[in-house]
PDB file of N, CA and C in Angstrom:
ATOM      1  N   UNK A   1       0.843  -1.171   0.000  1.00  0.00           N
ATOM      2  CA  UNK A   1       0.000   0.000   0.000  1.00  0.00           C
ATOM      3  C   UNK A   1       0.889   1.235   0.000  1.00  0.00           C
ATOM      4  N   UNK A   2       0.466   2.465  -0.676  1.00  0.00           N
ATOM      5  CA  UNK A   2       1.191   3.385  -0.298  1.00  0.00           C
ATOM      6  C   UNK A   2       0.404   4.956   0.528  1.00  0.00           C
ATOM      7  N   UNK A   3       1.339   5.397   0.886  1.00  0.00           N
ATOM      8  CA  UNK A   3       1.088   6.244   1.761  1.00  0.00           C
ATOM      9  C   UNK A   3       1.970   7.315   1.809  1.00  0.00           C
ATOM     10  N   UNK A   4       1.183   8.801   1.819  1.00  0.00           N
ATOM     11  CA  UNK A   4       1.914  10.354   2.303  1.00  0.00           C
ATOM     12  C   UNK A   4       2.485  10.631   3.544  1.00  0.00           C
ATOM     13  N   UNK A   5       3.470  10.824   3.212  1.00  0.00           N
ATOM     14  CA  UNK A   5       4.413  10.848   4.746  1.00  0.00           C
ATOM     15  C   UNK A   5       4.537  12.515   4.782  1.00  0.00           C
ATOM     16  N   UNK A   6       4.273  13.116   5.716  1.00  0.00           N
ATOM     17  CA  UNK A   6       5.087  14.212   6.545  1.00  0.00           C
ATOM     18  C   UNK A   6       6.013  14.325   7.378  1.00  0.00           C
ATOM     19  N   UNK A   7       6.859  15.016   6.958  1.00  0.00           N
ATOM     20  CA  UNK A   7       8.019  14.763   7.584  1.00  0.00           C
ATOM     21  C   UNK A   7       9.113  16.012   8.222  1.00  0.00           C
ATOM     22  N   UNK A   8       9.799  16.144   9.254  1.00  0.00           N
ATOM     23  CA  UNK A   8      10.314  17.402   9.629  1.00  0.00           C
ATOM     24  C   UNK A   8      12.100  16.348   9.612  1.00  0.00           C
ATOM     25  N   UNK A   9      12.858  16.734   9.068  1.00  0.00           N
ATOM     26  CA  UNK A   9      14.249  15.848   9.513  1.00  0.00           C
ATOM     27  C   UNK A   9      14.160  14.495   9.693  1.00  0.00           C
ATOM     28  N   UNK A  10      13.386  14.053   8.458  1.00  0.00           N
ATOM     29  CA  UNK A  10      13.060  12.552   8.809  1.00  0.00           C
ATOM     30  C   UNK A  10      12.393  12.171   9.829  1.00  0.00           C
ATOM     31  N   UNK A  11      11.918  13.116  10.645  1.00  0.00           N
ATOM     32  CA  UNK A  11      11.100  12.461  11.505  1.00  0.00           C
ATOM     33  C   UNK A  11       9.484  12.458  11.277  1.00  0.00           C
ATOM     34  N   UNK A  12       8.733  11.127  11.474  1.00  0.00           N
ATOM     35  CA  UNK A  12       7.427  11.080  10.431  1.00  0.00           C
ATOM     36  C   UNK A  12       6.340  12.147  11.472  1.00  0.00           C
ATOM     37  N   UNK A  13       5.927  12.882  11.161  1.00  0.00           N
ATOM     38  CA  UNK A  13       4.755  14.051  11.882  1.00  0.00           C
ATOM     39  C   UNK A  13       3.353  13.586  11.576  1.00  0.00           C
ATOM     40  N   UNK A  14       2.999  13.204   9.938  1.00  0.00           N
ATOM     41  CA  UNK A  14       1.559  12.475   9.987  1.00  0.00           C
ATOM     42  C   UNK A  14       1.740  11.999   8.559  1.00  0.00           C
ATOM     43  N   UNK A  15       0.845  11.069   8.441  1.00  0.00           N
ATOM     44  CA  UNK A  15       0.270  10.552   7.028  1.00  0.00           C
ATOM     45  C   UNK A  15      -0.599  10.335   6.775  1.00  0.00           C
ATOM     46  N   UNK A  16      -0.711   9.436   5.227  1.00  0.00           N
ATOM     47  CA  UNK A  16      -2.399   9.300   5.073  1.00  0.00           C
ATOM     48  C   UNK A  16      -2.446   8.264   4.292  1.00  0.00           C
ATOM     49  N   UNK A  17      -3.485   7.325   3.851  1.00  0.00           N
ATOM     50  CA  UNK A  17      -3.353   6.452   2.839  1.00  0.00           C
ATOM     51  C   UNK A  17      -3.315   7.479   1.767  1.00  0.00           C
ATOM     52  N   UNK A  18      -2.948   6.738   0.374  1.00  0.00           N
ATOM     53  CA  UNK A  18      -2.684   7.193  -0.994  1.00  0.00           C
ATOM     54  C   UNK A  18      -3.044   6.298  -1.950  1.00  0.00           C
ATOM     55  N   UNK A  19      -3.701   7.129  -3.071  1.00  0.00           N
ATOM     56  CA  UNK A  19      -4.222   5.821  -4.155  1.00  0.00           C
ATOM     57  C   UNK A  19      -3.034   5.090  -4.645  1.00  0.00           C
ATOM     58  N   UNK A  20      -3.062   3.673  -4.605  1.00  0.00           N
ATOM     59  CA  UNK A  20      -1.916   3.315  -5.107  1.00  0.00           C
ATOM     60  C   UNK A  20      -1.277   3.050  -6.873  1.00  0.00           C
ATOM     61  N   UNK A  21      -2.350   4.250  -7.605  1.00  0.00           N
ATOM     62  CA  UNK A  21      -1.530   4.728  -9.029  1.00  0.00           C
ATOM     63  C   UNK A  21      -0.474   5.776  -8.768  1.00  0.00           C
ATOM     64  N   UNK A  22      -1.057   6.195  -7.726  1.00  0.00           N
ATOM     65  CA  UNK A  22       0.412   7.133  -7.315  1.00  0.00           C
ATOM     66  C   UNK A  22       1.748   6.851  -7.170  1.00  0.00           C
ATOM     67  N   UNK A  23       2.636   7.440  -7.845  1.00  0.00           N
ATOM     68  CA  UNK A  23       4.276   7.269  -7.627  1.00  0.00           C
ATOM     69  C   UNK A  23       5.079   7.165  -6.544  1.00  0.00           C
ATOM     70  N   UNK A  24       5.627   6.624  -6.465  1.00  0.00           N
ATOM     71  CA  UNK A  24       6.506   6.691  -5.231  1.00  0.00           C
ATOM     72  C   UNK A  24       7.595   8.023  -5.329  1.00  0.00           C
ATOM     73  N   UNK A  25       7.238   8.389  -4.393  1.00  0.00           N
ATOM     74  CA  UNK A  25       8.817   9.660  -4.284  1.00  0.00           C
ATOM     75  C   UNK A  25       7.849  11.023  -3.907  1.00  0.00           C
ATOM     76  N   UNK A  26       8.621  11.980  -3.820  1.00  0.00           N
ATOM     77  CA  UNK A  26       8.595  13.586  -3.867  1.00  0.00           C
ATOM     78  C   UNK A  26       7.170  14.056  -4.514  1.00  0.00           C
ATOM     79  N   UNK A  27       6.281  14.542  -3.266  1.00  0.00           N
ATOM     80  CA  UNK A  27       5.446  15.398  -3.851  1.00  0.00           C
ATOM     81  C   UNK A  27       5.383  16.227  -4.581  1.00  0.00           C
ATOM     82  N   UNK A  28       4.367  17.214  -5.246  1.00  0.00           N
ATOM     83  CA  UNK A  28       4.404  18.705  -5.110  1.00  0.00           C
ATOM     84  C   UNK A  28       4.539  19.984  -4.111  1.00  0.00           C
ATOM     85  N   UNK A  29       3.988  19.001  -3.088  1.00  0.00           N
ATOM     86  CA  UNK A  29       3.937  19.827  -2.046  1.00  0.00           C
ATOM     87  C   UNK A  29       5.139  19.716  -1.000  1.00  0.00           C
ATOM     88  N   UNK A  30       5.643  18.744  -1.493  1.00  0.00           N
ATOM     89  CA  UNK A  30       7.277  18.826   0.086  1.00  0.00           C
ATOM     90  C   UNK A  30       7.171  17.564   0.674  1.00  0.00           C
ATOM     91  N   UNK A  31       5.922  16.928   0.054  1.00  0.00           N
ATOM     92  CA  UNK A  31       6.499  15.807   0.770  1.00  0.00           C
ATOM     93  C   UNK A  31       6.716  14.415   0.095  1.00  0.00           C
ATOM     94  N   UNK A  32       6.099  13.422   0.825  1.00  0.00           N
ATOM     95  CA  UNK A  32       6.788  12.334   0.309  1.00  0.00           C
ATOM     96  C   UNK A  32       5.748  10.893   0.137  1.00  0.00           C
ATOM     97  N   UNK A  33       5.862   9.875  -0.792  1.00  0.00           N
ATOM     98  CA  UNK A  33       4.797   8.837  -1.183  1.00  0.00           C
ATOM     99  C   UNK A  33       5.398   7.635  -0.789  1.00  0.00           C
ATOM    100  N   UNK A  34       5.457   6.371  -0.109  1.00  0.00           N
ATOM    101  CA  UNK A  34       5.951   5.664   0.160  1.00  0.00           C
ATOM    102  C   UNK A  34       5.085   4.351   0.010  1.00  0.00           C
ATOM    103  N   UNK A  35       6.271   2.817  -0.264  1.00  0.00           N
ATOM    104  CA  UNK A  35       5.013   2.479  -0.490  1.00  0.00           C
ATOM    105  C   UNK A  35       5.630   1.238   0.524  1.00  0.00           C
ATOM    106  N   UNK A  36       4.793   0.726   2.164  1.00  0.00           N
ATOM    107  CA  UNK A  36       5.238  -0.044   2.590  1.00  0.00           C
ATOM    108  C   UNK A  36       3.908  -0.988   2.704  1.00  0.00           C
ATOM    109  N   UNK A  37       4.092  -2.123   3.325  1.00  0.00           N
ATOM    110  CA  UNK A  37       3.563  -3.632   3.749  1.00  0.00           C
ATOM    111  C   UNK A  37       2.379  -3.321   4.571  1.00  0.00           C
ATOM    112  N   UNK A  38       2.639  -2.696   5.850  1.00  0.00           N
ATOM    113  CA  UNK A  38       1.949  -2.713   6.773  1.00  0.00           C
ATOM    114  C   UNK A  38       1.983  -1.042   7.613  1.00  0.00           C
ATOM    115  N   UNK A  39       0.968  -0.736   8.559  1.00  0.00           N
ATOM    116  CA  UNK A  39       0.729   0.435   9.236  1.00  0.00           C
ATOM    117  C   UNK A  39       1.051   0.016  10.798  1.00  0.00           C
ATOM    118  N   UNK A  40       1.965  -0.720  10.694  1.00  0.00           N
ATOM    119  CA  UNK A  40       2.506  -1.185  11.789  1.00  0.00           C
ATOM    120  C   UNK A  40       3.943  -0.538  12.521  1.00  0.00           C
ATOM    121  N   UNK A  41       3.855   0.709  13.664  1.00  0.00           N
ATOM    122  CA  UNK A  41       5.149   1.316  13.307  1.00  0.00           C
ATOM    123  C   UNK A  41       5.000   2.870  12.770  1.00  0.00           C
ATOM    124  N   UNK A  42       3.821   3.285  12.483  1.00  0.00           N
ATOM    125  CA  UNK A  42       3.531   4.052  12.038  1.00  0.00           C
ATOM    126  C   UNK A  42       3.114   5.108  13.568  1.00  0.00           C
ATOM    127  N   UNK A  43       4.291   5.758  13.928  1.00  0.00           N
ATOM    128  CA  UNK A  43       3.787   6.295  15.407  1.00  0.00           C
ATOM    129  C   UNK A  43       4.339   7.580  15.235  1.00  0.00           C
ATOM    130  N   UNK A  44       3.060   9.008  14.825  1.00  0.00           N
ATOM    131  CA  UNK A  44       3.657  10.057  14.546  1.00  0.00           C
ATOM    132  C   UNK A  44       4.595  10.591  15.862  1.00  0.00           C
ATOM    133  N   UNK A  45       5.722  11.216  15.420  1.00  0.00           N
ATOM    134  CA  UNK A  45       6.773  12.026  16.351  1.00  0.00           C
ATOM    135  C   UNK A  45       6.929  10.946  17.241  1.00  0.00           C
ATOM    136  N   UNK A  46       7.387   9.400  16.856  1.00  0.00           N
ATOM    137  CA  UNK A  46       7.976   8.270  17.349  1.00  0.00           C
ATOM    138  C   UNK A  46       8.546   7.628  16.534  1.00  0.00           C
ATOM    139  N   UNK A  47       9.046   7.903  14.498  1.00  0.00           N
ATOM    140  CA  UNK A  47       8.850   7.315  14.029  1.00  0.00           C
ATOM    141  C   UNK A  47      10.079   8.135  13.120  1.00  0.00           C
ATOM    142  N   UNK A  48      10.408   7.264  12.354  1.00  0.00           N
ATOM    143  CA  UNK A  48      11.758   8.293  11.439  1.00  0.00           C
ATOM    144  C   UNK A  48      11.324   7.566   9.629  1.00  0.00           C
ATOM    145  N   UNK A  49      11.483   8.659   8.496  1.00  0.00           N
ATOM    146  CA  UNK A  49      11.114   7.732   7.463  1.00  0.00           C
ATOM    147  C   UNK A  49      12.450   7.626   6.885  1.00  0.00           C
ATOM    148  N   UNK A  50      13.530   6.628   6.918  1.00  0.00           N
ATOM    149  CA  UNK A  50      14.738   6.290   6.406  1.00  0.00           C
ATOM    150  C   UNK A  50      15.188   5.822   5.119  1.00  0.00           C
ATOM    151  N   UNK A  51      15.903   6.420   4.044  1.00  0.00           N
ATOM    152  CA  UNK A  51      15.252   5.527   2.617  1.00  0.00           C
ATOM    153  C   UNK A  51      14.059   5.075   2.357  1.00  0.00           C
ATOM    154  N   UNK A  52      13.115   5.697   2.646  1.00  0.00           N
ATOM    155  CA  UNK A  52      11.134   5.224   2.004  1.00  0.00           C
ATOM    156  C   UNK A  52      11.013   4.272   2.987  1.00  0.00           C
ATOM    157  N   UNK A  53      12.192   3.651   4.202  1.00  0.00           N
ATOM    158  CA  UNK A  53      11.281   2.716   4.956  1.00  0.00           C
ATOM    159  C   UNK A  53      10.917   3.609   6.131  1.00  0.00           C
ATOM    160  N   UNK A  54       9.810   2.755   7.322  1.00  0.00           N
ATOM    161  CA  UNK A  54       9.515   3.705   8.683  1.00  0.00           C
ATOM    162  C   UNK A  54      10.783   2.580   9.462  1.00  0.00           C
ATOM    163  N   UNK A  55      10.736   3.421  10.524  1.00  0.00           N
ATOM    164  CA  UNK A  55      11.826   3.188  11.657  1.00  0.00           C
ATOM    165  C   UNK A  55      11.330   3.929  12.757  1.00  0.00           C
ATOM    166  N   UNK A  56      10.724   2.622  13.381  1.00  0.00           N
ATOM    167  CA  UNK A  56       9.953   3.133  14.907  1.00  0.00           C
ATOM    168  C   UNK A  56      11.427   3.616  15.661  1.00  0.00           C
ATOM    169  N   UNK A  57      10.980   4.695  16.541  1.00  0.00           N
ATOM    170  CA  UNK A  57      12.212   4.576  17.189  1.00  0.00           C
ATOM    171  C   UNK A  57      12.347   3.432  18.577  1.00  0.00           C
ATOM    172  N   UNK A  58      13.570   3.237  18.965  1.00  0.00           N
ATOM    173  CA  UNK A  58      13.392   2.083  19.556  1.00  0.00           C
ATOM    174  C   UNK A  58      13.173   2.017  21.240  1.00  0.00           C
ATOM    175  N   UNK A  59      12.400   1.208  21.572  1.00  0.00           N
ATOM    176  CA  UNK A  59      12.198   1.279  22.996  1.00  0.00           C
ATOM    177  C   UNK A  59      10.800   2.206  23.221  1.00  0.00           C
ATOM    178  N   UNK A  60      10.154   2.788  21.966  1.00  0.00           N
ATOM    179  CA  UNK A  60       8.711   2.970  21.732  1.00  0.00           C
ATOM    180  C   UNK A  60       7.563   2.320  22.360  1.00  0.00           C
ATOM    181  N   UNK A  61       6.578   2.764  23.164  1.00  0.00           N
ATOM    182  CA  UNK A  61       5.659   1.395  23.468  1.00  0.00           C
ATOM    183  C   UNK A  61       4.673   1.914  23.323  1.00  0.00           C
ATOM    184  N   UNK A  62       3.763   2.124  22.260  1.00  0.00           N
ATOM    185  CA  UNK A  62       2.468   3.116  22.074  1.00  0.00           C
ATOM    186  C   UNK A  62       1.599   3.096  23.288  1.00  0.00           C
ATOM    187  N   UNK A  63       1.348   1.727  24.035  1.00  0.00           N
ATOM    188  CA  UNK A  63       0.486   1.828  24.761  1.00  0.00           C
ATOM    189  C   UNK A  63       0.767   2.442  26.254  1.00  0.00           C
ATOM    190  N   UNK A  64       2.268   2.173  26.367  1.00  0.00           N
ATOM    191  CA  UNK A  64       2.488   2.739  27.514  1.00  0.00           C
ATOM    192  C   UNK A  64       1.993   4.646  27.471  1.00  0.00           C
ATOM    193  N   UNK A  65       1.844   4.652  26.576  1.00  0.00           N
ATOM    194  CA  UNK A  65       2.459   6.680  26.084  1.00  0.00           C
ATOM    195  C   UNK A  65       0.928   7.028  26.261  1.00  0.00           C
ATOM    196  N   UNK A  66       0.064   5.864  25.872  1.00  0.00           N
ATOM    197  CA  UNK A  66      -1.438   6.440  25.931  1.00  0.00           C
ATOM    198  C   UNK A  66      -2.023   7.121  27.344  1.00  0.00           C
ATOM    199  N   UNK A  67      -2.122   8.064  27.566  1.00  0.00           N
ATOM    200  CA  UNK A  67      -2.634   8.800  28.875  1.00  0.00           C
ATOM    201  C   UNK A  67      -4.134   8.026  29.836  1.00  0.00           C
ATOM    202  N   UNK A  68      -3.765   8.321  31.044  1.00  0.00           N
ATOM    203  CA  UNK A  68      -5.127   7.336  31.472  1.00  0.00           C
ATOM    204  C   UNK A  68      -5.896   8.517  32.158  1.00  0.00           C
ATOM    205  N   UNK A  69      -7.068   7.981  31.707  1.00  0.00           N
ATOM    206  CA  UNK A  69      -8.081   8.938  31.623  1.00  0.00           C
ATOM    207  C   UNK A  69      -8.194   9.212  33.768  1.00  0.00           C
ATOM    208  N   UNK A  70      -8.414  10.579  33.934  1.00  0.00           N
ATOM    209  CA  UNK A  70      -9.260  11.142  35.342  1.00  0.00           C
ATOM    210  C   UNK A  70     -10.281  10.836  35.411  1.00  0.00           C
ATOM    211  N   UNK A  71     -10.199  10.461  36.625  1.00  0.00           N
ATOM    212  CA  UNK A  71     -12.140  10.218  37.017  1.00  0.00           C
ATOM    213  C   UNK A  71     -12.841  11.503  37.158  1.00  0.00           C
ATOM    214  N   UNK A  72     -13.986  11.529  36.594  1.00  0.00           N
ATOM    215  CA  UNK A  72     -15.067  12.048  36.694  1.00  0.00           C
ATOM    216  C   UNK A  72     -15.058  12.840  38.267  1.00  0.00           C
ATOM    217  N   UNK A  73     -15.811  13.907  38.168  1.00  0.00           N
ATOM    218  CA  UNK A  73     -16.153  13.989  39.866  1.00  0.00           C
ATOM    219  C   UNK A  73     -17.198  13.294  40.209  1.00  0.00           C
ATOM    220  N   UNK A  74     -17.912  12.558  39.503  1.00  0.00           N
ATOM    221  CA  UNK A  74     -18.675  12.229  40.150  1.00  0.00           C
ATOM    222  C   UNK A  74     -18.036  10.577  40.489  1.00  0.00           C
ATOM    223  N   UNK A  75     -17.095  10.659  39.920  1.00  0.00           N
ATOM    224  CA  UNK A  75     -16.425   8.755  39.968  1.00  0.00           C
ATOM    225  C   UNK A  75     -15.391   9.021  41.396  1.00  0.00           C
ATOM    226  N   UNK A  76     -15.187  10.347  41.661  1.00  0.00           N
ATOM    227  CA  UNK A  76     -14.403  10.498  42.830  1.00  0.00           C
ATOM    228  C   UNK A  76     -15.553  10.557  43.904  1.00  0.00           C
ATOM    229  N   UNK A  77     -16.339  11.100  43.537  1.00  0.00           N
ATOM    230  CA  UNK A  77     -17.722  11.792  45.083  1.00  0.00           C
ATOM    231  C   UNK A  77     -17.786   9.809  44.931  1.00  0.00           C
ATOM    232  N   UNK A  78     -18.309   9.161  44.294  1.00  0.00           N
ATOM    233  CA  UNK A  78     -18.974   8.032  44.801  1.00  0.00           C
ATOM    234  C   UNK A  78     -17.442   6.515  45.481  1.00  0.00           C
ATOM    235  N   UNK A  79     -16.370   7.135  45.385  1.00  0.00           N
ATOM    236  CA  UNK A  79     -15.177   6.638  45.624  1.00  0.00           C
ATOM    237  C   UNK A  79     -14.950   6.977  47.571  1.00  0.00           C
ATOM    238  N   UNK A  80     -15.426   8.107  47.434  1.00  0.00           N
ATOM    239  CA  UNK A  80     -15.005   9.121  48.691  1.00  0.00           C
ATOM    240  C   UNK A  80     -16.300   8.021  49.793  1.00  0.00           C
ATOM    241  N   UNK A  81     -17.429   8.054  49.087  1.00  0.00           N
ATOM    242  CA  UNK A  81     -18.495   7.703  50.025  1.00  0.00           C
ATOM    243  C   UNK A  81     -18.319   6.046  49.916  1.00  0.00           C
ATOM    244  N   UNK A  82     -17.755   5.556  49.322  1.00  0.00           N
ATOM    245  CA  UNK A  82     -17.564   3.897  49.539  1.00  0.00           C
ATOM    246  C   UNK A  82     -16.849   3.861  50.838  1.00  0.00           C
ATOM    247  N   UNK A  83     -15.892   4.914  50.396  1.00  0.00           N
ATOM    248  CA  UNK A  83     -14.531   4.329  51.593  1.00  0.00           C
ATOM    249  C   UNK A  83     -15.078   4.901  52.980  1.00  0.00           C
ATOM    250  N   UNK A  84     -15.910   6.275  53.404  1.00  0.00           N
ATOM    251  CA  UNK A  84     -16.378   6.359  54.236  1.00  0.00           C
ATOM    252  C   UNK A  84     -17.491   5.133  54.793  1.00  0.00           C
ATOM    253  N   UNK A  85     -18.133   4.848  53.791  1.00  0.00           N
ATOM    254  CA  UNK A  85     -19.110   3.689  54.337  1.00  0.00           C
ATOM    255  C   UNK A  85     -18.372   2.450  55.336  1.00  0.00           C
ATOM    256  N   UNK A  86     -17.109   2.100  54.216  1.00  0.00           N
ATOM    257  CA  UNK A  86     -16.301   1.251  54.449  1.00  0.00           C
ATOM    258  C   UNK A  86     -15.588   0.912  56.006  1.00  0.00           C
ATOM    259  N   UNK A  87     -15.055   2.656  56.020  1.00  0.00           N
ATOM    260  CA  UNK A  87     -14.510   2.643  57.073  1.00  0.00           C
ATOM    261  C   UNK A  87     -16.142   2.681  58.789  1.00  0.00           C
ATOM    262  N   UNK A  88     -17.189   3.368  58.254  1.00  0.00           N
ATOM    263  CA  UNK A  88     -17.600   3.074  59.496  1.00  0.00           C
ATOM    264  C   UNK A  88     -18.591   1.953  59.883  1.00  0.00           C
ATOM    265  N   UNK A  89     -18.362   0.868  58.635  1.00  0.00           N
ATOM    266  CA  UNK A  89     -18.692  -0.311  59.030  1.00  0.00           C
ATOM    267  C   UNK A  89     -17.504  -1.295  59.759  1.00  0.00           C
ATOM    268  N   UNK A  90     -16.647  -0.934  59.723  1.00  0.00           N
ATOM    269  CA  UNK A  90     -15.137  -1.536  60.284  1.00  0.00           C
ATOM    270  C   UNK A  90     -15.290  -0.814  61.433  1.00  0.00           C
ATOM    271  N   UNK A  91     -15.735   0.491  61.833  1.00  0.00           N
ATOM    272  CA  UNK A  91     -15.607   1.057  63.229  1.00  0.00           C
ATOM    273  C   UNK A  91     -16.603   0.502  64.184  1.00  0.00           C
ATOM    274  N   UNK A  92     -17.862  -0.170  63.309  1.00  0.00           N
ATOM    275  CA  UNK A  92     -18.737  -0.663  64.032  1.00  0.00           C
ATOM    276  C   UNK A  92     -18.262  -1.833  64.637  1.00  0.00           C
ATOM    277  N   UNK A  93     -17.709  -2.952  63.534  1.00  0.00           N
ATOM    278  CA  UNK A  93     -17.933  -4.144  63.593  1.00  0.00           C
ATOM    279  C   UNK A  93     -16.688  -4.152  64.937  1.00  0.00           C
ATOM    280  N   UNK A  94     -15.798  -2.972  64.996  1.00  0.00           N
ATOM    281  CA  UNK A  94     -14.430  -3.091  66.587  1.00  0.00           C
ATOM    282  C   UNK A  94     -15.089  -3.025  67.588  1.00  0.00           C
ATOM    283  N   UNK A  95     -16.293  -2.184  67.508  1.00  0.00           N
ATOM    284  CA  UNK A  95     -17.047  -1.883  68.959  1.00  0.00           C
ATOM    285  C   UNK A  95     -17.624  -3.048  69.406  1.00  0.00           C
TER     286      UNK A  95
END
């Protein structure tokens, strides 16, 4: 398949699929057509395009990088009142 690479110093910023009658090489616009296997590796501003191939950089772990979502206030208010419950059923059950 091929695909539009953006690129700052070889390093890949974004892409896109591309019809594949399209040429490989040098846009009009600055950038670049590539034509690889798989979208595997494809991790913008993690990713370098080296001779038309990608080159994850190494020690990359997409999933680690993914941010974990904050609770809600209301996922904290009903967190707050478990543990109070919690705790004064444990204060009961000492007495």
């Amino acid at each position: 398949m091929k695909i539009k690479v953006w690129t700052d110093n070889k390093r890949l910023l974004d892409w896109a699929f591309m019809n594949d009658s399209r040429p490989v090489g040098p846009t009009d616009d600055g950038q670049q057509i590539i034509e690889i296997d798989s979208t595997d590796g494809l991790y913008e501003n993690h990713a370098s395009i080296i001779d038309g191939q990608v080159v994850p950089d190494a020690g990359y772990d997409p999933d680690a990088d993914r941010p974990t979502p904050e609770p809600s206030p209301e996922q904290q208010l009903l967190a707050n009142l478990t543990l109070e419950v919690a705790q004064l059923k444990a204060a009961k059950s000492s007495d």
